[in-house]
C-alpha atoms as a PDB file:
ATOM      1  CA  UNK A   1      23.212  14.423 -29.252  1.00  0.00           C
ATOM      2  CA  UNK A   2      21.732  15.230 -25.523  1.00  0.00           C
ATOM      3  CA  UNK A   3      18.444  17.354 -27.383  1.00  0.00           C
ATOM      4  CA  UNK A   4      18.072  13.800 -29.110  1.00  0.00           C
ATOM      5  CA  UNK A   5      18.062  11.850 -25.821  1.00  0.00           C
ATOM      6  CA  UNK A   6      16.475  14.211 -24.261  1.00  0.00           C
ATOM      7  CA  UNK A   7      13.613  14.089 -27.054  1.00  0.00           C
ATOM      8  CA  UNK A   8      13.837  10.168 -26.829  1.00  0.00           C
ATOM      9  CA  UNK A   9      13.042  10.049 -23.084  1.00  0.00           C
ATOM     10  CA  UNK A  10      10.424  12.622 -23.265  1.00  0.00           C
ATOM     11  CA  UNK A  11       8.506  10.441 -25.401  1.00  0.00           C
ATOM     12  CA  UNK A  12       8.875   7.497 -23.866  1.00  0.00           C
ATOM     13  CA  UNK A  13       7.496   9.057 -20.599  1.00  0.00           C
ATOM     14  CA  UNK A  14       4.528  10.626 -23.023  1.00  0.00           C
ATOM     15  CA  UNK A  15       3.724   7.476 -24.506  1.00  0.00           C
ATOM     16  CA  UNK A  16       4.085   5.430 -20.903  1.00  0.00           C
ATOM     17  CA  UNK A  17       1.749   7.783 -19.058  1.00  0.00           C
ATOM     18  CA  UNK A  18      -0.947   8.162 -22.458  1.00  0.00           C
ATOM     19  CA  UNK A  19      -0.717   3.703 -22.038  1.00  0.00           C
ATOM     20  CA  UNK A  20      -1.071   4.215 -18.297  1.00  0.00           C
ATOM     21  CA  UNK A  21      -4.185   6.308 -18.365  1.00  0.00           C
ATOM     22  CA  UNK A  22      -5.537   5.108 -21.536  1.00  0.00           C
ATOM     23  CA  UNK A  23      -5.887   1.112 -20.082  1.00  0.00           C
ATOM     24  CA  UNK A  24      -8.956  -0.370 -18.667  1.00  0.00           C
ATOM     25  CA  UNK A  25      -9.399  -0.752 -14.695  1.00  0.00           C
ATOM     26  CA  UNK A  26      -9.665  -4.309 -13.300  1.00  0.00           C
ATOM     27  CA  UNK A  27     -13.314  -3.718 -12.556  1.00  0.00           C
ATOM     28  CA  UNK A  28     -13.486  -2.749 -16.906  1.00  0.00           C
ATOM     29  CA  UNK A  29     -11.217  -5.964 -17.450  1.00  0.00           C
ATOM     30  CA  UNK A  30     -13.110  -8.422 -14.671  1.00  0.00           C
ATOM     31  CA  UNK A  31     -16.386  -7.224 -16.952  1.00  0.00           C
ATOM     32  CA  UNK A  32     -15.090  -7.701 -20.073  1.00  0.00           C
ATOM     33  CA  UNK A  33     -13.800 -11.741 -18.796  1.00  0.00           C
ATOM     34  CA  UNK A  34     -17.531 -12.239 -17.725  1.00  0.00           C
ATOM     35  CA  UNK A  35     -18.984 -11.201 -20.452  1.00  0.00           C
ATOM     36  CA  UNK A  36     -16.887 -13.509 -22.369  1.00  0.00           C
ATOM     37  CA  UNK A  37     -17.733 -16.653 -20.678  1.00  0.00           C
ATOM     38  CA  UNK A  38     -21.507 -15.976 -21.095  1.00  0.00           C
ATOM     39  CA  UNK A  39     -21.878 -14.148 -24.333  1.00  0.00           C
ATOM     40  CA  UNK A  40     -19.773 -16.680 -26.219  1.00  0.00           C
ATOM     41  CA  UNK A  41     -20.464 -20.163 -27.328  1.00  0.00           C
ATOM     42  CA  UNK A  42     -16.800 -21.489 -25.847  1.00  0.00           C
ATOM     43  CA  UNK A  43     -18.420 -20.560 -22.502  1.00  0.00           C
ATOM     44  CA  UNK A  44     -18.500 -23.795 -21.079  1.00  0.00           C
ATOM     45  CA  UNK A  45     -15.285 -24.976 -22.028  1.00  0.00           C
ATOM     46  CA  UNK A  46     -13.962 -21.409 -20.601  1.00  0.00           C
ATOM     47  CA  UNK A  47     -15.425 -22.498 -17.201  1.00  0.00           C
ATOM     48  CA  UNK A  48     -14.179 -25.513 -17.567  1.00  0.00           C
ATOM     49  CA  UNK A  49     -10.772 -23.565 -17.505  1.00  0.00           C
ATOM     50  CA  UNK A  50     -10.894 -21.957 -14.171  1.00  0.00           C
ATOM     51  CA  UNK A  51      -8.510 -22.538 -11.912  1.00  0.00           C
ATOM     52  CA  UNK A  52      -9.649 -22.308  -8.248  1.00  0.00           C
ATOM     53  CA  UNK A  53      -6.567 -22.032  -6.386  1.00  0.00           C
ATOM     54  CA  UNK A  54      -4.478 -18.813  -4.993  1.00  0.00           C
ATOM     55  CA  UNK A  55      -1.435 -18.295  -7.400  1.00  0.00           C
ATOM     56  CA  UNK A  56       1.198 -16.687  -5.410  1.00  0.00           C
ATOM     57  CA  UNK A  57       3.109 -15.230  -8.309  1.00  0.00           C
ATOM     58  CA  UNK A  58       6.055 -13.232  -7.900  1.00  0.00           C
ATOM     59  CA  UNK A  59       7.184 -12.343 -11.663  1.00  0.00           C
ATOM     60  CA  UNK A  60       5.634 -13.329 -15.262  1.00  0.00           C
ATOM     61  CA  UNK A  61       8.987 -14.759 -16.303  1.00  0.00           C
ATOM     62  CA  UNK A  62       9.263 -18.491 -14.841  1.00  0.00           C
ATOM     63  CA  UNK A  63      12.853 -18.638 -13.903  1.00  0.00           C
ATOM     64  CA  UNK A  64      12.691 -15.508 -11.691  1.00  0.00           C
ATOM     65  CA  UNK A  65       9.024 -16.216 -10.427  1.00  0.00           C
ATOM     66  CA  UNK A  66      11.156 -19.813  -8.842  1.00  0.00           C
ATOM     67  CA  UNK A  67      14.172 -17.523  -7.473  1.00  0.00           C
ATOM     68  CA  UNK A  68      11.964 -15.099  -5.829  1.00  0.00           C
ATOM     69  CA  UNK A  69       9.831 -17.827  -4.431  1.00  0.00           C
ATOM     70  CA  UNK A  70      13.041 -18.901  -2.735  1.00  0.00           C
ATOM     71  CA  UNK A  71      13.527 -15.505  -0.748  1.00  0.00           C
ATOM     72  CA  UNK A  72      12.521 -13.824   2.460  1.00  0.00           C
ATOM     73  CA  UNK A  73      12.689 -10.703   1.308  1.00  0.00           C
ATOM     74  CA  UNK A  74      10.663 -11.219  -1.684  1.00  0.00           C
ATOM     75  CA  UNK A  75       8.019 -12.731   0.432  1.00  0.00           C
ATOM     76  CA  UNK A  76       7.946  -9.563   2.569  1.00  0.00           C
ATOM     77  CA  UNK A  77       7.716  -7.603  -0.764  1.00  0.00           C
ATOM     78  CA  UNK A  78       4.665  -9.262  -1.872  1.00  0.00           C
ATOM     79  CA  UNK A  79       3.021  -9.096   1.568  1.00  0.00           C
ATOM     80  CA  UNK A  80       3.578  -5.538   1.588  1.00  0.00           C
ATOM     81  CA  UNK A  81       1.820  -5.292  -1.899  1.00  0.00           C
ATOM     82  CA  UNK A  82      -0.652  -7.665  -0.741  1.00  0.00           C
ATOM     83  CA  UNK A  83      -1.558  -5.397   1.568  1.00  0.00           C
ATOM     84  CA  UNK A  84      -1.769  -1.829  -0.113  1.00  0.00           C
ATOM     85  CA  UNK A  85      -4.103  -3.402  -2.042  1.00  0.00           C
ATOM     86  CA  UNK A  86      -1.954  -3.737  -5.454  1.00  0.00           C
ATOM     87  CA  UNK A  87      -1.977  -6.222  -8.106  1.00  0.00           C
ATOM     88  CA  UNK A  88       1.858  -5.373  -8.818  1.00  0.00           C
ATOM     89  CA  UNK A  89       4.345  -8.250  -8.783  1.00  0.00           C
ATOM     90  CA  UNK A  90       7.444  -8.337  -7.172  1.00  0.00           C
ATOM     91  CA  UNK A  91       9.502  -8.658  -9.946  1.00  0.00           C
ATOM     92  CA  UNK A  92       7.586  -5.394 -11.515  1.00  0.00           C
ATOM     93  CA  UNK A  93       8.380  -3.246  -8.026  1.00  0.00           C
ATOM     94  CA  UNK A  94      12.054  -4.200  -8.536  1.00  0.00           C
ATOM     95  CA  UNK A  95      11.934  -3.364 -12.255  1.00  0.00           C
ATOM     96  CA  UNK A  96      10.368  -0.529 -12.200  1.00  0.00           C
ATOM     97  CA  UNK A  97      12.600   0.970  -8.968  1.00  0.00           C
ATOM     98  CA  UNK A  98      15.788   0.023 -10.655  1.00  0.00           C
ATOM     99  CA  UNK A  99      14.332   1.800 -14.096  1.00  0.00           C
ATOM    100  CA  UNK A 100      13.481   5.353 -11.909  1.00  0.00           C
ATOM    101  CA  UNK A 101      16.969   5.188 -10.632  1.00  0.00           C
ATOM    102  CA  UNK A 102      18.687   4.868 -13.884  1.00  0.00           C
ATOM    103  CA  UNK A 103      16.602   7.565 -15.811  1.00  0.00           C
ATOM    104  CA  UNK A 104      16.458  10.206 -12.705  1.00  0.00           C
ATOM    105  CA  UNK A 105      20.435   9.622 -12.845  1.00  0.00           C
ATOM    106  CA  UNK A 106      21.208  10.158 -16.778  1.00  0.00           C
ATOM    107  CA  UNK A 107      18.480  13.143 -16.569  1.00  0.00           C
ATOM    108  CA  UNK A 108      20.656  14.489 -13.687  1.00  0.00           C
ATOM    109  CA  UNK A 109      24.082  13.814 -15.525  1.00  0.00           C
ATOM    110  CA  UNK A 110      22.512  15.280 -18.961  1.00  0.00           C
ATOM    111  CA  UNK A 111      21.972  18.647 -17.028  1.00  0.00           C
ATOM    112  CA  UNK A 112      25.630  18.407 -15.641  1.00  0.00           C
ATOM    113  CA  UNK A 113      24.371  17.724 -12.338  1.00  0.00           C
ATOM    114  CA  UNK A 114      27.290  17.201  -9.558  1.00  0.00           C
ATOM    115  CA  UNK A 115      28.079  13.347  -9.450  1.00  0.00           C
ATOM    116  CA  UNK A 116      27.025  12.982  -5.870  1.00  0.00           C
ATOM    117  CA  UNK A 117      23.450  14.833  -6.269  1.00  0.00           C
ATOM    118  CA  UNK A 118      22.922  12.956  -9.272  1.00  0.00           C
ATOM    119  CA  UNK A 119      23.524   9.644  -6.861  1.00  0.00           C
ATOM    120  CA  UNK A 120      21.038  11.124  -4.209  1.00  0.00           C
ATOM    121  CA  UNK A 121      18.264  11.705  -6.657  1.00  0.00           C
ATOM    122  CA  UNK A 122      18.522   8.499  -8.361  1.00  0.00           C
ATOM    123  CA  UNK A 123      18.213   7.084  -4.292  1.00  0.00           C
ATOM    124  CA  UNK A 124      15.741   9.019  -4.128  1.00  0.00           C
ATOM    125  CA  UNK A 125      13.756   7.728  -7.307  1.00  0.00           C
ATOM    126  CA  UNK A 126      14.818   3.776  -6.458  1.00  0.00           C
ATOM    127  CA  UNK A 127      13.395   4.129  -3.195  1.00  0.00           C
ATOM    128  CA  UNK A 128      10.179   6.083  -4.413  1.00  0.00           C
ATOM    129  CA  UNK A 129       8.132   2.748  -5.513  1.00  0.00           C
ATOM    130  CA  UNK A 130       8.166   1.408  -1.335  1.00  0.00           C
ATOM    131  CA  UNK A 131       7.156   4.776   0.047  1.00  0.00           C
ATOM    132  CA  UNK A 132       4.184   4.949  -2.096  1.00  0.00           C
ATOM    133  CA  UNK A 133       3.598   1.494  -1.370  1.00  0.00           C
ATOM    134  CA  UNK A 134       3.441   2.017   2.239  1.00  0.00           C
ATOM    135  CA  UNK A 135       1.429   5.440   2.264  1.00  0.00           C
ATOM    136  CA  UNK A 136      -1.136   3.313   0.330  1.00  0.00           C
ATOM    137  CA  UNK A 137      -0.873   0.424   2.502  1.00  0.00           C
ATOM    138  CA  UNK A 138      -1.758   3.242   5.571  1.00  0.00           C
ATOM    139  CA  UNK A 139      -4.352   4.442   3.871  1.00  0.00           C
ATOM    140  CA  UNK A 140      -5.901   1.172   3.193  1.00  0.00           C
ATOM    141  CA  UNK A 141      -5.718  -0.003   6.860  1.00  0.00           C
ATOM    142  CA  UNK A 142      -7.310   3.710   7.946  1.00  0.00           C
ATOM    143  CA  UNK A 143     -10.236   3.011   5.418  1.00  0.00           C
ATOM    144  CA  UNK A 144     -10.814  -0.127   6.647  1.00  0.00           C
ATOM    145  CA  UNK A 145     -10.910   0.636  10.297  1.00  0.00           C
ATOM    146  CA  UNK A 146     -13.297   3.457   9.686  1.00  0.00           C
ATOM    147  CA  UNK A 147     -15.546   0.886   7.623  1.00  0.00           C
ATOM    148  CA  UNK A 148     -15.221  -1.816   9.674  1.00  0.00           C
ATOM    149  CA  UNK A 149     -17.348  -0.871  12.301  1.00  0.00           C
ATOM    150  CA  UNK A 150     -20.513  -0.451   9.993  1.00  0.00           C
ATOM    151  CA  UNK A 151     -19.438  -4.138   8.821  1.00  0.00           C
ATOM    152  CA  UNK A 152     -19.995  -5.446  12.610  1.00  0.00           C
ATOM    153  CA  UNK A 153     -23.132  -3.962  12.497  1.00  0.00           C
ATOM    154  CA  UNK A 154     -24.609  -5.451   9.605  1.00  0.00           C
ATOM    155  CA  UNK A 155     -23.486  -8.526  11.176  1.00  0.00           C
ATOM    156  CA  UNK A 156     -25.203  -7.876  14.179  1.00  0.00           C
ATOM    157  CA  UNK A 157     -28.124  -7.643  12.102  1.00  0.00           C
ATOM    158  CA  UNK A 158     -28.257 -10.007   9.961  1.00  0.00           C
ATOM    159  CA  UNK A 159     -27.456 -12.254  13.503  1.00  0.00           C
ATOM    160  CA  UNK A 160     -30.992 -10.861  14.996  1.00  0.00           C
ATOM    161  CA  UNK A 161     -32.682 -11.474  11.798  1.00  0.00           C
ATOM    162  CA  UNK A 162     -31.727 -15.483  12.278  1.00  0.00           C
ATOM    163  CA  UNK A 163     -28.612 -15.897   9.778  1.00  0.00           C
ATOM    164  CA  UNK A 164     -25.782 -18.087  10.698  1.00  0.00           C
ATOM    165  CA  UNK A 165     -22.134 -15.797  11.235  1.00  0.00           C
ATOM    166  CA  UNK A 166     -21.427 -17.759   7.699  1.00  0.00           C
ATOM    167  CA  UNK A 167     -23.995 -15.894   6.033  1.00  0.00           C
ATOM    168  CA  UNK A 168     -23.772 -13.016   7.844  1.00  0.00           C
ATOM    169  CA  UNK A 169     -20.261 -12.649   6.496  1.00  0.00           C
ATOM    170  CA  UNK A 170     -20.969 -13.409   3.006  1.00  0.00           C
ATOM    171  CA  UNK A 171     -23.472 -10.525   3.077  1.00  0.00           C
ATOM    172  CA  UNK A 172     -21.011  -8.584   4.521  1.00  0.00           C
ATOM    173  CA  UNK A 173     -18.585  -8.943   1.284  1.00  0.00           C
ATOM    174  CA  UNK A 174     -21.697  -8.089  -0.672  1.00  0.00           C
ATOM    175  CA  UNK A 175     -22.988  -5.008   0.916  1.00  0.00           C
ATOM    176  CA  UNK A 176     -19.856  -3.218   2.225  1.00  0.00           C
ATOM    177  CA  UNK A 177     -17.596  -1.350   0.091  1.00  0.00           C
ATOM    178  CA  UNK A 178     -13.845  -2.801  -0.274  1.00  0.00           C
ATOM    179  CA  UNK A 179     -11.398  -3.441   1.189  1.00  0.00           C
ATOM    180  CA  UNK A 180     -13.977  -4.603   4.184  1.00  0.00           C
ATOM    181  CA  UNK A 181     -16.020  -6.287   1.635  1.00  0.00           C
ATOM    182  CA  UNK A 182     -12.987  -7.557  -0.300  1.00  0.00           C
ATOM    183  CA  UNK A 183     -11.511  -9.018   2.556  1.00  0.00           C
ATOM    184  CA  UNK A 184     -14.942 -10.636   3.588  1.00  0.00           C
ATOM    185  CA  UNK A 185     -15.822 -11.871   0.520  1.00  0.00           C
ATOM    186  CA  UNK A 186     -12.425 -13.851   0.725  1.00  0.00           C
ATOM    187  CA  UNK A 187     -12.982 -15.248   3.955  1.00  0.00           C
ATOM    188  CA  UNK A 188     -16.643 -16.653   2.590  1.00  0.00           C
ATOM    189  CA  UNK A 189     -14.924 -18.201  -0.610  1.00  0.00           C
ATOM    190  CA  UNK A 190     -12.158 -19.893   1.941  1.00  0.00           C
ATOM    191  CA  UNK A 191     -14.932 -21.195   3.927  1.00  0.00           C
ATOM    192  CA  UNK A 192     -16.685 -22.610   0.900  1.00  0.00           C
ATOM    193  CA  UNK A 193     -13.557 -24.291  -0.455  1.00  0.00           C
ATOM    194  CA  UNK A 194     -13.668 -26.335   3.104  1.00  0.00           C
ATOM    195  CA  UNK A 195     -11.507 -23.745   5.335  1.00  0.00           C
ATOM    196  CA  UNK A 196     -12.388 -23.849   9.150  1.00  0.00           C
ATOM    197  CA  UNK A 197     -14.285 -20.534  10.336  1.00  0.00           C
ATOM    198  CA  UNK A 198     -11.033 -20.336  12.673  1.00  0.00           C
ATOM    199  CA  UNK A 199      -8.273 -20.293  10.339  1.00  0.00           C
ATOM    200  CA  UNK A 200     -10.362 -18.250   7.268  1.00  0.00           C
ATOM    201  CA  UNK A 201     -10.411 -15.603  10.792  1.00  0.00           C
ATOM    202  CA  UNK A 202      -7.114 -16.226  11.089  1.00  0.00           C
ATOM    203  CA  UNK A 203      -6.057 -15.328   7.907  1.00  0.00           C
ATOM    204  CA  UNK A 204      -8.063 -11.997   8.111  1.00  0.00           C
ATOM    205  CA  UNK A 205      -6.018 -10.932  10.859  1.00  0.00           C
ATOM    206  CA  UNK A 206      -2.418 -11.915   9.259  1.00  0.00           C
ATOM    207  CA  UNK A 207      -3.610 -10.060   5.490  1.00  0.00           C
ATOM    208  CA  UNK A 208      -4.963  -6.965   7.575  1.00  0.00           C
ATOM    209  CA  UNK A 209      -2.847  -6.932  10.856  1.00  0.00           C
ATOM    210  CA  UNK A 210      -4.524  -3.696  12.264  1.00  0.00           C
ATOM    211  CA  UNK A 211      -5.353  -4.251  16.437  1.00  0.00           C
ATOM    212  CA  UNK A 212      -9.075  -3.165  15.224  1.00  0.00           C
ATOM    213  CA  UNK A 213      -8.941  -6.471  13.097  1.00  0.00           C
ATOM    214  CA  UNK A 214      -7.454  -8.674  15.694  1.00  0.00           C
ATOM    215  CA  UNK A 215     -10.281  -8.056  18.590  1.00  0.00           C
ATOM    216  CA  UNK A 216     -12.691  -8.958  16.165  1.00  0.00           C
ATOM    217  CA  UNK A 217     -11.316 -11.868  15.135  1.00  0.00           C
ATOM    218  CA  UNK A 218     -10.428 -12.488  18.791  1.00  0.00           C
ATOM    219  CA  UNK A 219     -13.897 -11.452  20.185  1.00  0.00           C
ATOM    220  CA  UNK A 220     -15.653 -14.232  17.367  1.00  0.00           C
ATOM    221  CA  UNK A 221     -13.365 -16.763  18.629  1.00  0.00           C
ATOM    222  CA  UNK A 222     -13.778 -16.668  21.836  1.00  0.00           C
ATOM    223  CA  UNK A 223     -17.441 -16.527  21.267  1.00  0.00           C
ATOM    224  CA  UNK A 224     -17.396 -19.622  19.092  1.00  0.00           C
ATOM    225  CA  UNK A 225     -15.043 -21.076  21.692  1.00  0.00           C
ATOM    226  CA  UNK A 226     -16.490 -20.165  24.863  1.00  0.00           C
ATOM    227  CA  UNK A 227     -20.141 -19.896  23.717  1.00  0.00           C
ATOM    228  CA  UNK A 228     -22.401 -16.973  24.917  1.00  0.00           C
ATOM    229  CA  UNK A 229     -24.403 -13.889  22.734  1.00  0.00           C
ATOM    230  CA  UNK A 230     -22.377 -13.324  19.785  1.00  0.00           C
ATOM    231  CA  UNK A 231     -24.782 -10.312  18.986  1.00  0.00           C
ATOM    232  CA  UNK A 232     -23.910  -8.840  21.779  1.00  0.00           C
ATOM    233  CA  UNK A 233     -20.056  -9.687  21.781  1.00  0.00           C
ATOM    234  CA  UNK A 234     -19.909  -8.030  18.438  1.00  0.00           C
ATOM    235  CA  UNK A 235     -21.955  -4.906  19.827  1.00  0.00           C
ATOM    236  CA  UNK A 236     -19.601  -4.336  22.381  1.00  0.00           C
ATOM    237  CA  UNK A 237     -16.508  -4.808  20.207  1.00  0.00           C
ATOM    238  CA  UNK A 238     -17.975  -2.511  17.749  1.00  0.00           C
ATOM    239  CA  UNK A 239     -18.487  -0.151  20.227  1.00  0.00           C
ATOM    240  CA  UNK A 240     -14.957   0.099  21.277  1.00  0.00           C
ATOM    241  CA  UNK A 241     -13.801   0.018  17.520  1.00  0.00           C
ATOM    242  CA  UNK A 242     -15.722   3.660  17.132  1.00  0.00           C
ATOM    243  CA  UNK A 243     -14.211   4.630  20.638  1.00  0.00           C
ATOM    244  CA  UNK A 244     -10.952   4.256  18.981  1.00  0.00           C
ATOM    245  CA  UNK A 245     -11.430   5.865  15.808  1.00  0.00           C
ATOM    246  CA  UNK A 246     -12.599   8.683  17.449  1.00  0.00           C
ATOM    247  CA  UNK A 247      -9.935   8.882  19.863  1.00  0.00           C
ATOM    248  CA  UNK A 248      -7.373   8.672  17.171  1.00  0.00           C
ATOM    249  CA  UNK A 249      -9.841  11.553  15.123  1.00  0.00           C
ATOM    250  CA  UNK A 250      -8.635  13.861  18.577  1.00  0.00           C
ATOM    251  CA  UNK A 251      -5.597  13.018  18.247  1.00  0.00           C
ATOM    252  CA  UNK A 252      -5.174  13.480  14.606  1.00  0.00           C
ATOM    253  CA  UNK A 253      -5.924  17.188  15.371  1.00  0.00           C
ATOM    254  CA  UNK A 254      -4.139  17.431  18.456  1.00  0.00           C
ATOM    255  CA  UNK A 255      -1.014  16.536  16.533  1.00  0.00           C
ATOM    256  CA  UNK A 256      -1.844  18.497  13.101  1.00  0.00           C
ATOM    257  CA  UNK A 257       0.622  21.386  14.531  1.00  0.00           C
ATOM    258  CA  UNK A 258       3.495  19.235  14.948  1.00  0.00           C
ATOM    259  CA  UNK A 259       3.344  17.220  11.719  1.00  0.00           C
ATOM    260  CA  UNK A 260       2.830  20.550   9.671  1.00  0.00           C
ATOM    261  CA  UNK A 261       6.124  21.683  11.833  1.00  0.00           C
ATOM    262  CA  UNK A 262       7.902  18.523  10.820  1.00  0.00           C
ATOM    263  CA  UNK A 263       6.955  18.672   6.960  1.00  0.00           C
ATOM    264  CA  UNK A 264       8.192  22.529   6.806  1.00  0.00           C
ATOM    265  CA  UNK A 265      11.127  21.453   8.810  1.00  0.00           C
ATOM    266  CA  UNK A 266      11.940  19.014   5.863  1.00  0.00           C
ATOM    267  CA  UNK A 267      11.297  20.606   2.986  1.00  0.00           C
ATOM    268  CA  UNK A 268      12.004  24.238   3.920  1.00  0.00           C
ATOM    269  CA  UNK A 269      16.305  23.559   3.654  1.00  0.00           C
ATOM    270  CA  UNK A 270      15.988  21.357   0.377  1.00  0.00           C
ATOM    271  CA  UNK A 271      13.758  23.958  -1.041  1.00  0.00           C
ATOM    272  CA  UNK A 272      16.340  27.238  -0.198  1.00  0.00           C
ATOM    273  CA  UNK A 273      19.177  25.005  -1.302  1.00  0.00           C
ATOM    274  CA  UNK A 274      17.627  24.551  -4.627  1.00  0.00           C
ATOM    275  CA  UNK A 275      16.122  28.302  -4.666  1.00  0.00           C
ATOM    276  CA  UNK A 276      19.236  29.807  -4.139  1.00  0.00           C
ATOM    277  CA  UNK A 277      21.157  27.348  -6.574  1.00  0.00           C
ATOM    278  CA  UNK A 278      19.045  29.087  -8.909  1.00  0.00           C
ATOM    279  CA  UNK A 279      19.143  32.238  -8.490  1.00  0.00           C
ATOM    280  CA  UNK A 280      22.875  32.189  -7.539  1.00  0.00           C
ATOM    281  CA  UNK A 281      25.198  29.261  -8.423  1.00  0.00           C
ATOM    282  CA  UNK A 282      28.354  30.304  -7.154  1.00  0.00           C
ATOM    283  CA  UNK A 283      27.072  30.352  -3.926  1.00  0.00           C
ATOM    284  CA  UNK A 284      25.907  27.399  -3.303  1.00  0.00           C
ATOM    285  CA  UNK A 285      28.865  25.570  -5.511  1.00  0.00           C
ATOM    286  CA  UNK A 286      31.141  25.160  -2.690  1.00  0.00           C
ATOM    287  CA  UNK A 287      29.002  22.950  -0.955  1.00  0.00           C
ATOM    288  CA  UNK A 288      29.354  20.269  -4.109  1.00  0.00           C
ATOM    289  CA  UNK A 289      33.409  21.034  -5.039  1.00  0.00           C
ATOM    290  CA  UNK A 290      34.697  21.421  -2.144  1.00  0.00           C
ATOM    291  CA  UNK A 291      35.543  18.911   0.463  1.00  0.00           C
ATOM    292  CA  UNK A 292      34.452  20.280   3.260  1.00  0.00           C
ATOM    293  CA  UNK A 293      31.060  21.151   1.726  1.00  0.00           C
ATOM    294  CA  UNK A 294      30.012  17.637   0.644  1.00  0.00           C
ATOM    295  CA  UNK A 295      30.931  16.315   3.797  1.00  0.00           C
ATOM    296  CA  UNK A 296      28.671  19.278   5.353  1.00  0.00           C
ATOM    297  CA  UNK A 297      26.084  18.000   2.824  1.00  0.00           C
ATOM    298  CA  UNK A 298      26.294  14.238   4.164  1.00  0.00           C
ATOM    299  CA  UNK A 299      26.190  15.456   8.094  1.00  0.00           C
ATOM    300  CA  UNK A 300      23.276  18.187   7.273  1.00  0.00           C
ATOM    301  CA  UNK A 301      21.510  14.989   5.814  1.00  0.00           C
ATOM    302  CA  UNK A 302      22.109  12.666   8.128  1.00  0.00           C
ATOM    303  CA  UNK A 303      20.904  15.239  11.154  1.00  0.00           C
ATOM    304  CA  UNK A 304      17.507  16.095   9.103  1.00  0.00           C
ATOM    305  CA  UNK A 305      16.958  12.259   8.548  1.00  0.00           C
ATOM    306  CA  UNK A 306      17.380  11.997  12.515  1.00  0.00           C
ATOM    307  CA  UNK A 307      15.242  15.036  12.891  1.00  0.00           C
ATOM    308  CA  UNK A 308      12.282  13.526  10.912  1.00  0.00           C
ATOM    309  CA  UNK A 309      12.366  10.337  13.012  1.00  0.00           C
ATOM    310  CA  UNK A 310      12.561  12.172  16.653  1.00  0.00           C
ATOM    311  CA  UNK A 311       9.462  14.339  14.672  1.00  0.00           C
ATOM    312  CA  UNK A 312       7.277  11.403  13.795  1.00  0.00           C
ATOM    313  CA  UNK A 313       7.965   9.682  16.994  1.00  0.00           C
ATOM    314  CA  UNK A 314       6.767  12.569  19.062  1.00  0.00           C
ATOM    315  CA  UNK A 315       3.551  12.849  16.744  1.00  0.00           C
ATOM    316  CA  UNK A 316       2.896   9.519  16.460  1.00  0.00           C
ATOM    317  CA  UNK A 317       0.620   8.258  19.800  1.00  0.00           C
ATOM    318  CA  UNK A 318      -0.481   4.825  19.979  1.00  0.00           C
ATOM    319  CA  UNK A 319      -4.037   4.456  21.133  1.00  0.00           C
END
C-alpha cells in the first residue's frame, strides 16, 4: 500500500511539473489574444469586450474572492505579489502553501519520519511559497534600481529634444526593459484614463516603495510644484541614484565574507545532523525519543534562528 502512494504522488508531481513547463508564457498567451482580435472576423465585437478597469482579484472562486476582499492580511498578500512581479492570486499562494505542507508531511510519515520532524518539514514547506515570494520581490526592486537610472536619462533626453515629461514617460515604458518599463507604461495608461501626473507618481512610489523611487518621484514634484529645469533636476537625481548603486556594489563585497559565514553557519549543523543520521542512526536517535533531546532540538533551533537574525543585521548596511 505505501509503494502505491508513493507511485501515486510521484506522478502527480511528474505530470504537475511536465504541465508547468509545458504551458505558454504570458508574453506566448498576450500574443496569441492579439492575434485573435485581429485575425478573426469577431474582432470588433472582441474589442468591444474589453474591460478597461484594474480587477483586483483575490481568488477565481466568487465567494472567497468577497471574503478575502474583506481582509488585511489578504490585502498585504496581494501587495506582496504585486510586487515580486507575479500574476499569482491570493487564494492560489494559500492553496498551494497548505498543499506543500500536507504532501512534505505524509512523505515524511511514509518514511517513518519522527512526528515532530515530520511537523518541522511540513513548516518548512507551508512557509516556502512567502520566502520565494520575497527573494523575488528583492530581486525585482535591485533590477529596477540598477535600470532606473538609464530610464532618467532617456528622460532627460527626450526633455532636450522638446517632449513634454508625458511623453517622455510613455517612451520610457517603450524603450526600457521591465519592470522600469512596466511600471512606466502603467503610469502613461493612468494618465490617459484622466489620472493627475501627481497621483499616477504617487502610485509609482506606493507599487515600488524603494528610496531610489521616492526621490524621483519627489524630485518631479517638486519640480512641477516649484518650477525650475526639470532636465537638470532629473540629472542630478540620476546622478545620486548611480552614487548609490555603487555604494551599495562596495558594500555588497565588503560584506560577501560575512554572509558566506552566516549561510555555512546555517546549513553546516542541519547538514551533519542529517549526515550522521545516515550514516549512523542510533546516534542521533536520542535527540528525537528522548525528552531531553527534543527539547535540545527546540533550544538549538531557536538559538540558530536568533543567530541568523544578529547575522543579517550585522551584514545588512543601509545606504
Amino acid at each position: 500500500m505505501s509503494l502505491l502512494l508513493l507511485f501515486v504522488f510521484i506522478l502527480v508531481v511528474v505530470f504537475a511539473v511536465v504541465a508547468m513547463f509545458t504551458q505558454p508564457t504570458r508574453t506566448e498567451k498576450l500574443a496569441h489574444e492579439r492575434l485573435q482580435k485581429v485575425a478573426g472576423p469577431q474582432s470588433a465585437r472582441s474589442a468591444q469586450r474589453i474591460d478597461i478597469l484594474r480587477n483586483d482579484s483575490y481568488s477565481t472562486i466568487p465567494w472567497l474572492n468577497r471574503l478575502f476582499g474583506n481582509l488585511t492580511p489578504a490585502a498585504r498578500l496581494r501587495r506582496l505579489i504585486i510586487e515580486a512581479g507575479l500574476d499569482w492570486t491570493v487564494g492560489l499562494l494559500l492553496l498551494g502553501s497548505l498543499a506543500a505542507f500536507f504532501i512534505v508531511f505524509w512523505i515524511s510519515e511514509l518514511f517513518g519520519v519522527h512526528r515532530l520532524l515530520a511537523l518541522l518539514f511540513g513548516f518548512v514547506a507551508l512557509i516556502s511559497p512567502y520566502s520565494f515570494l520575497y527573494v523575488r520581490r528583492k530581486q525585482q526592486f535591485r533590477k529596477f534600481s540598477n535600470v532606473l537610472p538609464d530610464a532618467m536619462d532617456l528622460v532627460s533626453r527626450a526633455l532636450r529634444a522638446g517632449h513634454s515629461l508625458t511623453a517622455a514617460i510613455d517612451l520610457v515604458g517603450q524603450e526600457i526593459a521591465d519592470p522600469v518599463g512596466k511600471e512606466f507604461r502603467r503610469v502613461s495608461e493612468e494618465q490617459n484614463l484622466g489620472l493627475p501626473l501627481r497621483d499616477a507618481l504617487l502610485n509609482l512610489a506606493e507599487r515600488v516603495p524603494i528610496p531610489d523611487v521616492r526621490f524621483l518621484v519627489a524630485a518631479m514634484l517638486i519640480q512641477r510644484e516649484t518650477g525650475g529645469n526639470l532636465v537638470e533636476v532629473l540629472d542630478k537625481t540620476t546622478a545620486l541614484l548611480r552614487d548609490r548603486i555603487r555604494l551599495q556594489g562596495e558594500i555588497r563585497i565588503h560584506t560577501a565574507q560575512g554572509r558566506l559565514t552566516g549561510w555555512i553557519l546555517c546549513l553546516l549543523p542541519i547538514f551533519m545532523f542529517f549526515a550522521l543520521t545516515a550514516l549512523n542512526p542510533n546516534y542521533t536517535a536520542p535527540l528525537l525519543t528522548e525528552t531531553v533531546g527534543r527539547h535540545l532540538l527546540v533550544a538549538g533551533s531557536i538559538l540558530m534562528f536568533l543567530g541568523i537574525l544578529v547575522i543579517r543585521k550585522i551584514v545588512q548596511v543601509k545606504v
